[in-house]
C-alpha atoms as a PDB file:
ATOM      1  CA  UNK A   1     -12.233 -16.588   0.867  1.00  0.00           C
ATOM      2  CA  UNK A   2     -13.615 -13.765  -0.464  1.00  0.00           C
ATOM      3  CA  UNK A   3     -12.009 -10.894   0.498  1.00  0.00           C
ATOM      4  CA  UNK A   4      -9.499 -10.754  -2.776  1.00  0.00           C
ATOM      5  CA  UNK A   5     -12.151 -11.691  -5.062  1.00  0.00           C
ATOM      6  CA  UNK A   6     -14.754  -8.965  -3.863  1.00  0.00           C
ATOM      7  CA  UNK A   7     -11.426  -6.334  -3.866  1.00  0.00           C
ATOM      8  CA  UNK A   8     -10.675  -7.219  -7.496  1.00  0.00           C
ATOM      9  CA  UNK A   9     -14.501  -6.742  -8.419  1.00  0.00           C
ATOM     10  CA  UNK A  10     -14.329  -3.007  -6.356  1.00  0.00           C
ATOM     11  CA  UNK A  11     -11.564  -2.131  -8.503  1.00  0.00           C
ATOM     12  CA  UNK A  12     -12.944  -3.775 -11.819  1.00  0.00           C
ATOM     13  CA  UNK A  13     -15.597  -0.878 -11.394  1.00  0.00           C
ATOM     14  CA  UNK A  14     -13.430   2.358 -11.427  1.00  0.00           C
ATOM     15  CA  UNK A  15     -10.564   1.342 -12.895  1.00  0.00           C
ATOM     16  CA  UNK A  16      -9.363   1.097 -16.716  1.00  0.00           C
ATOM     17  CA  UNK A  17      -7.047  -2.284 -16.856  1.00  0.00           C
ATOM     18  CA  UNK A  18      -5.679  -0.505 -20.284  1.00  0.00           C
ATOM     19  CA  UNK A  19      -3.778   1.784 -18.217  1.00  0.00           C
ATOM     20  CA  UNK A  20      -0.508   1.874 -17.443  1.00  0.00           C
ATOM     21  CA  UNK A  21      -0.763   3.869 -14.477  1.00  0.00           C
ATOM     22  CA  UNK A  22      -1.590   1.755 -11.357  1.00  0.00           C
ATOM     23  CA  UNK A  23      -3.398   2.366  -8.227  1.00  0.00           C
ATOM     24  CA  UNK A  24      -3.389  -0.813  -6.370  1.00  0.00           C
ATOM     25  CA  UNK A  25      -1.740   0.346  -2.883  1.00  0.00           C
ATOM     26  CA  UNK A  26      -4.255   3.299  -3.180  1.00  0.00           C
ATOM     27  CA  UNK A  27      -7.093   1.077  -4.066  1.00  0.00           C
ATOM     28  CA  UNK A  28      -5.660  -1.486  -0.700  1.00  0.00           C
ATOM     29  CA  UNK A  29      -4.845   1.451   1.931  1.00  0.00           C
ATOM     30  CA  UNK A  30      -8.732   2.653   0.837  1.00  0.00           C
ATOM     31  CA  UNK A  31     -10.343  -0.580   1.547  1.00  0.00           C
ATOM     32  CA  UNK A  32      -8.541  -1.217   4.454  1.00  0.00           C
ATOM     33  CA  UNK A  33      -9.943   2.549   5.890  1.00  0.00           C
ATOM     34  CA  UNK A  34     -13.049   2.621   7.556  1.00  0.00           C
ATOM     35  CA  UNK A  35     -15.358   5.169   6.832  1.00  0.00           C
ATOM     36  CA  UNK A  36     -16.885   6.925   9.420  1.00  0.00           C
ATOM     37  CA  UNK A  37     -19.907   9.044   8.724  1.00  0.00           C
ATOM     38  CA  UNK A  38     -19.399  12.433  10.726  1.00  0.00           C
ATOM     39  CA  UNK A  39     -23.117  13.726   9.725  1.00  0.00           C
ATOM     40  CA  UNK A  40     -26.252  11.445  10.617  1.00  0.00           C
ATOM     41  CA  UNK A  41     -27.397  11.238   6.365  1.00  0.00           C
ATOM     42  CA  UNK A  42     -23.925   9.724   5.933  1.00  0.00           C
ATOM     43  CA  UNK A  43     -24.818   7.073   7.254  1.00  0.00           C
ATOM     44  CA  UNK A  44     -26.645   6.212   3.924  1.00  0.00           C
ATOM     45  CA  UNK A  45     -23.623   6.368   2.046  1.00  0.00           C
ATOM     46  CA  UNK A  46     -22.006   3.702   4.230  1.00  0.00           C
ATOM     47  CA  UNK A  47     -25.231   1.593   3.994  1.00  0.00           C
ATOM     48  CA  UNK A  48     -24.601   1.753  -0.262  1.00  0.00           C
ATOM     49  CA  UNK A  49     -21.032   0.902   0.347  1.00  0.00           C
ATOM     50  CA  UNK A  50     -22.024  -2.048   2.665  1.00  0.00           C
ATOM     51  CA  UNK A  51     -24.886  -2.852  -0.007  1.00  0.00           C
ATOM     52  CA  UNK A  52     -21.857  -3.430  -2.543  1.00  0.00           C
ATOM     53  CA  UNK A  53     -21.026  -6.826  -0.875  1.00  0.00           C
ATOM     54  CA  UNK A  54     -24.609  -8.168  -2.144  1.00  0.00           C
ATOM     55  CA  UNK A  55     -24.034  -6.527  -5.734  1.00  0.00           C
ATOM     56  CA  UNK A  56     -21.230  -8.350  -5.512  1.00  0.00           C
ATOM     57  CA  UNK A  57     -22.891 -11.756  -4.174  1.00  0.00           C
ATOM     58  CA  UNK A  58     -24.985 -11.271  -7.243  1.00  0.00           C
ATOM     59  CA  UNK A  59     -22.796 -10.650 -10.261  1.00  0.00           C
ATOM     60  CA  UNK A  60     -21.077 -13.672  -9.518  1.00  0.00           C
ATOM     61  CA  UNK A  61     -24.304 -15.980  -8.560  1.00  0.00           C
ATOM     62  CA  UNK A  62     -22.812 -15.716  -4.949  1.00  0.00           C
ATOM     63  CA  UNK A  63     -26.015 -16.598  -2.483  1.00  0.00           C
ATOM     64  CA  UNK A  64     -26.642 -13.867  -0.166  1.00  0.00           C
ATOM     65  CA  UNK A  65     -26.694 -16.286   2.452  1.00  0.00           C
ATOM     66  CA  UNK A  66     -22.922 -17.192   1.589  1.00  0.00           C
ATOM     67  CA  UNK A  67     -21.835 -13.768   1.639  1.00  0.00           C
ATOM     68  CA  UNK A  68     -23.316 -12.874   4.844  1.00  0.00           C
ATOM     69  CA  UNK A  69     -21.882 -15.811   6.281  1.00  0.00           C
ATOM     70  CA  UNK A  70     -18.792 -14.987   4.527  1.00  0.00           C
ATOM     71  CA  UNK A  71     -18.767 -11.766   6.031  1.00  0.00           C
ATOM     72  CA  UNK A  72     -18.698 -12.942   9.039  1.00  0.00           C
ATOM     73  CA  UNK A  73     -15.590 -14.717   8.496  1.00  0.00           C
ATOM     74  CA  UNK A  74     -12.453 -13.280  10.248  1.00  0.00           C
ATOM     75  CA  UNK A  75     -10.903 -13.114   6.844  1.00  0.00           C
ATOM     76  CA  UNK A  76     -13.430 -10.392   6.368  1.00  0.00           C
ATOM     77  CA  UNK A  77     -12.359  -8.204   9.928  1.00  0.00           C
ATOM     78  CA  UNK A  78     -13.666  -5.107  10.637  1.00  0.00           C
ATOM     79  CA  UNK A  79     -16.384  -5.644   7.417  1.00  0.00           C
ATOM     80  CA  UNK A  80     -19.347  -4.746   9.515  1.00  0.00           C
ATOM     81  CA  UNK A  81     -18.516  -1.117   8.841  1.00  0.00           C
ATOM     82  CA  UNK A  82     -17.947   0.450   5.402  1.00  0.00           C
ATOM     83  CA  UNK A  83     -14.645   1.224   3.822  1.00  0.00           C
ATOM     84  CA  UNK A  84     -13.568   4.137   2.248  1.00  0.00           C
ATOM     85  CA  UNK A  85     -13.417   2.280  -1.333  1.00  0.00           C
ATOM     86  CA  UNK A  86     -16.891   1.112  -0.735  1.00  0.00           C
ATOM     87  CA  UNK A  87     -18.196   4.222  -0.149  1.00  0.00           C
ATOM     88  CA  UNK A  88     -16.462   6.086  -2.451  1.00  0.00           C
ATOM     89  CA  UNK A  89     -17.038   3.585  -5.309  1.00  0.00           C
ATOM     90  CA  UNK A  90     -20.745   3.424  -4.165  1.00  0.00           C
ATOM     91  CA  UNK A  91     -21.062   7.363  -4.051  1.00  0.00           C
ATOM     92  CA  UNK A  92     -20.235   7.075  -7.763  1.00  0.00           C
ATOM     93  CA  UNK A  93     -21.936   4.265  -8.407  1.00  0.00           C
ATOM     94  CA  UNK A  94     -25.493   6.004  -7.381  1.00  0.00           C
ATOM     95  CA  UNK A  95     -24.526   9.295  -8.951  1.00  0.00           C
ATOM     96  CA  UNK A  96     -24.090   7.561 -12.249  1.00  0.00           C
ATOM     97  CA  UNK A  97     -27.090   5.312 -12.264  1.00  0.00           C
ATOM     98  CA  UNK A  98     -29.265   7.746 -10.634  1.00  0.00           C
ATOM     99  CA  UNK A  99     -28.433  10.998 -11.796  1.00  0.00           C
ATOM    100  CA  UNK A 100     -26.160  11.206 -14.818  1.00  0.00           C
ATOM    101  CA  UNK A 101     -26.844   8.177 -16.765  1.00  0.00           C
ATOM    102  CA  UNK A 102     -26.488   9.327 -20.201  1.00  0.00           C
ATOM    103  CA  UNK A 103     -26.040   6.929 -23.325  1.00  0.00           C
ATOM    104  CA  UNK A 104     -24.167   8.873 -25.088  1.00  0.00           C
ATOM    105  CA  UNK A 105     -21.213   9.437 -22.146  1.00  0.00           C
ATOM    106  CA  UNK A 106     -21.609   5.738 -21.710  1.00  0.00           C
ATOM    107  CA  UNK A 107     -20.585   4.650 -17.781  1.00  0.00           C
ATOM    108  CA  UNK A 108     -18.963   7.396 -16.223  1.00  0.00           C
ATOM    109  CA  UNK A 109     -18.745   5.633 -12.620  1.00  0.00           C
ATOM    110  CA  UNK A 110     -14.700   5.310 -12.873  1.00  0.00           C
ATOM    111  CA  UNK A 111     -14.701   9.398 -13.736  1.00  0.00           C
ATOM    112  CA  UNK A 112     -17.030  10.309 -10.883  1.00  0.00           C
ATOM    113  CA  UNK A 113     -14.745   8.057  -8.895  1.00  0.00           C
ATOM    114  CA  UNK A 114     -11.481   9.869  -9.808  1.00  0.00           C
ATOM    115  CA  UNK A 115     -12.779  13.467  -9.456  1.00  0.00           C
ATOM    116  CA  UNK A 116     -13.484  12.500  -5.733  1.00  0.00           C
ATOM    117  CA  UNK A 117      -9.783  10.721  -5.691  1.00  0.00           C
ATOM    118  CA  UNK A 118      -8.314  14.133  -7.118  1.00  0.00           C
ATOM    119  CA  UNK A 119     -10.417  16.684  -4.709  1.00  0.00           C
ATOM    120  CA  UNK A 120      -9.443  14.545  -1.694  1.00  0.00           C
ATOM    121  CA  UNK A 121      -5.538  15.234  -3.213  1.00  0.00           C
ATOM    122  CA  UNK A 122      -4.866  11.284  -3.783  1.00  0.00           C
ATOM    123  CA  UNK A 123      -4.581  11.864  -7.637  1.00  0.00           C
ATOM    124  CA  UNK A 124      -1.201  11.453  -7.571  1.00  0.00           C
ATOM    125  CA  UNK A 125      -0.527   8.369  -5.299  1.00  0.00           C
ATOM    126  CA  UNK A 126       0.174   5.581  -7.823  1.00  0.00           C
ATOM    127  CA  UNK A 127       2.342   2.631  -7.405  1.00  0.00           C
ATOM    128  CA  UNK A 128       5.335   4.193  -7.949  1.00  0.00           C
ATOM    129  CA  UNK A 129       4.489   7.394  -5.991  1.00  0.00           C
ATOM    130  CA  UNK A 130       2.382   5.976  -3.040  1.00  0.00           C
ATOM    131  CA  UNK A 131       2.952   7.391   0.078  1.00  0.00           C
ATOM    132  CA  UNK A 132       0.773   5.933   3.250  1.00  0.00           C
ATOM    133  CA  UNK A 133       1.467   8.609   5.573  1.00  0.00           C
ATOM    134  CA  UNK A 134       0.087  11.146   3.190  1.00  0.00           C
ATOM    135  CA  UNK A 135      -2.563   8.579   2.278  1.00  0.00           C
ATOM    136  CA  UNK A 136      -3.732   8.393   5.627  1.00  0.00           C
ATOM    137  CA  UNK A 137      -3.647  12.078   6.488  1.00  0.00           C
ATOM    138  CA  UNK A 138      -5.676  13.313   3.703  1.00  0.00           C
ATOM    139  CA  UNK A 139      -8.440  10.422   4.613  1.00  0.00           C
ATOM    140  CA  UNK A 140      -7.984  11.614   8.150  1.00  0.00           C
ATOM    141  CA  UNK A 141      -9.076  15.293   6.954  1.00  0.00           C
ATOM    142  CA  UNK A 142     -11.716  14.363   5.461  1.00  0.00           C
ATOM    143  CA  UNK A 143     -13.102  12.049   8.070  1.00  0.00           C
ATOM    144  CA  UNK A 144     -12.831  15.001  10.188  1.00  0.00           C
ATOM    145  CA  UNK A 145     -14.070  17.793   7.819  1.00  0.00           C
ATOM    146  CA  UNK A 146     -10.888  19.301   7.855  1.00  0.00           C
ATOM    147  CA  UNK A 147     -10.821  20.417   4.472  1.00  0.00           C
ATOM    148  CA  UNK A 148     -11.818  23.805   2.862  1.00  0.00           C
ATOM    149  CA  UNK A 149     -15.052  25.540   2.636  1.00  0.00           C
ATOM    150  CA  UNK A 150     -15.286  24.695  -1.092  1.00  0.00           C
ATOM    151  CA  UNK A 151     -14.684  21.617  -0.643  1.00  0.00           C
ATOM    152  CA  UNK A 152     -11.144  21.110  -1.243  1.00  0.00           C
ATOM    153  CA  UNK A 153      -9.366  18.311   0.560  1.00  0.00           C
ATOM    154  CA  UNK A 154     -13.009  16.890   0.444  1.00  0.00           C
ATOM    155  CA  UNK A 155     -14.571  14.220  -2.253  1.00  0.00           C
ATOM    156  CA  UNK A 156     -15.923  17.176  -4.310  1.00  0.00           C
ATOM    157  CA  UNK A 157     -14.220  20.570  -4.989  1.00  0.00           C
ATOM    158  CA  UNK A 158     -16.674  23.731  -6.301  1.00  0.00           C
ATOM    159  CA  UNK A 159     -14.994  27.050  -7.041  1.00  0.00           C
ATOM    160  CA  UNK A 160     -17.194  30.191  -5.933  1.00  0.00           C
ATOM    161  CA  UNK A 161     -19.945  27.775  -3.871  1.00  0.00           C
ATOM    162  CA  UNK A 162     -20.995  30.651  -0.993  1.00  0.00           C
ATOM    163  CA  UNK A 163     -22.048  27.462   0.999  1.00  0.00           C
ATOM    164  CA  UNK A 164     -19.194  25.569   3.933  1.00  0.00           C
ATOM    165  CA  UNK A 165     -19.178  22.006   2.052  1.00  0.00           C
ATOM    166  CA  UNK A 166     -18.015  20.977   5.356  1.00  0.00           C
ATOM    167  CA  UNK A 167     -21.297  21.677   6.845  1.00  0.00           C
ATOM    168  CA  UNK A 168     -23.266  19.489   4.666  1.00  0.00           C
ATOM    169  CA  UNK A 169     -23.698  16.137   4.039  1.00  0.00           C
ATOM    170  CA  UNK A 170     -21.773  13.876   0.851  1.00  0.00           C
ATOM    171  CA  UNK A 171     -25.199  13.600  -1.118  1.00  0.00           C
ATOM    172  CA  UNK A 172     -25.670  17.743  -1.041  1.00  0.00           C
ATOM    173  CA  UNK A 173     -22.135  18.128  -1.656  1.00  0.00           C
ATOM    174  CA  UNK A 174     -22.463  15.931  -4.917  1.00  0.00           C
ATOM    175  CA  UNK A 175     -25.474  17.151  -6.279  1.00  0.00           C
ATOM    176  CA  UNK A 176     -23.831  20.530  -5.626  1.00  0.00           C
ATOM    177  CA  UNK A 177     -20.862  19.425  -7.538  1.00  0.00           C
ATOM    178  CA  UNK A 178     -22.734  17.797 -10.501  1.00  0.00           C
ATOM    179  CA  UNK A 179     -25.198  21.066 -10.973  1.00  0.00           C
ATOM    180  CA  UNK A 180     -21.794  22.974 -11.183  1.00  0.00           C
ATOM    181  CA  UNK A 181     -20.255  21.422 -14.418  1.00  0.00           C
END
């Protein structure tokens, strides 16, 4: 029952309805990717993404009680793990409201978002260009820290970093990322 509604409201938080570019089979294929956390402290991240379905519950004066029960629900399969659009949109989610809120950038969730979308190399998979082979390769590669030492390939790419991203969990990696702009 939910399902569509909660994807909508994922979406809704990264993506600008104004433009003309779209990203739903990106946005599906995501959501329909579990994310497994390859480093114990990633395990947070998927707890956040998880957490989503009560932020959810909430903006829409949804009882928790309904959404867990919900969530139960076969419509919602495989929902006791995180996605890879929850934690992604989660990830950004934290790093704007508890590191870089700034009033005068305004929300930047959607552009942390996208910067992880572009490092992983999905920036180009809109609805006209989609490919789910490639989709599911490059998610692949990250799930298994296949990607380059600086990140490349992974949610957050840092020319000149002396430190293997790969060997450190998302949170390091972001803060890494955010003290390099």
């Amino acid at each position: 029952m939910f399902k569509e509604q909660y994807f909508e409201w994922l979406c809704s938080k990264v993506i600008d309805d104004n433009s003309n570019v779209k990203y739903s089979k990106l946005m599906s294929c995501l959501f329909d990717s579990a994310f497994v956390p390859s480093m114990a402290m990633d395990e947070n991240r998927s707890d956040d993404g998880k957490n989503l379905r009560y932020r959810f519950g909430i903006e829409n004066k949804i009882p928790r009680s309904v959404i867990a029960n919900e969530l139960d629900n076969d419509d919602f399969q495989n929902m006791d793990t995180c996605n890879m659009l929850e934690m992604l949109i989660a990830l950004s989610i934290r790093c704007e409201e508890t590191i870089m809120t700034d009033e005068e950038y305004g929300d930047r969730t959607g552009e942390w978002f996208w910067n992880s979308i572009v490092s992983l190399g999905l920036g180009s998979m809109n609805d006209t260009r989609f490919d789910e082979k490639y989709v599911t390769i490059v998610i692949d590669r990250f799930m298994n820290g296949q990607y380059k030492r600086n990140g490349e390939g992974g949610l957050f790419t840092i020319n000149g970093i002396k430190k293997d991203m790969r060997k450190f969990e998302i949170w390091y990696q972001m803060c890494w990322y955010l003290d390099s702009l």
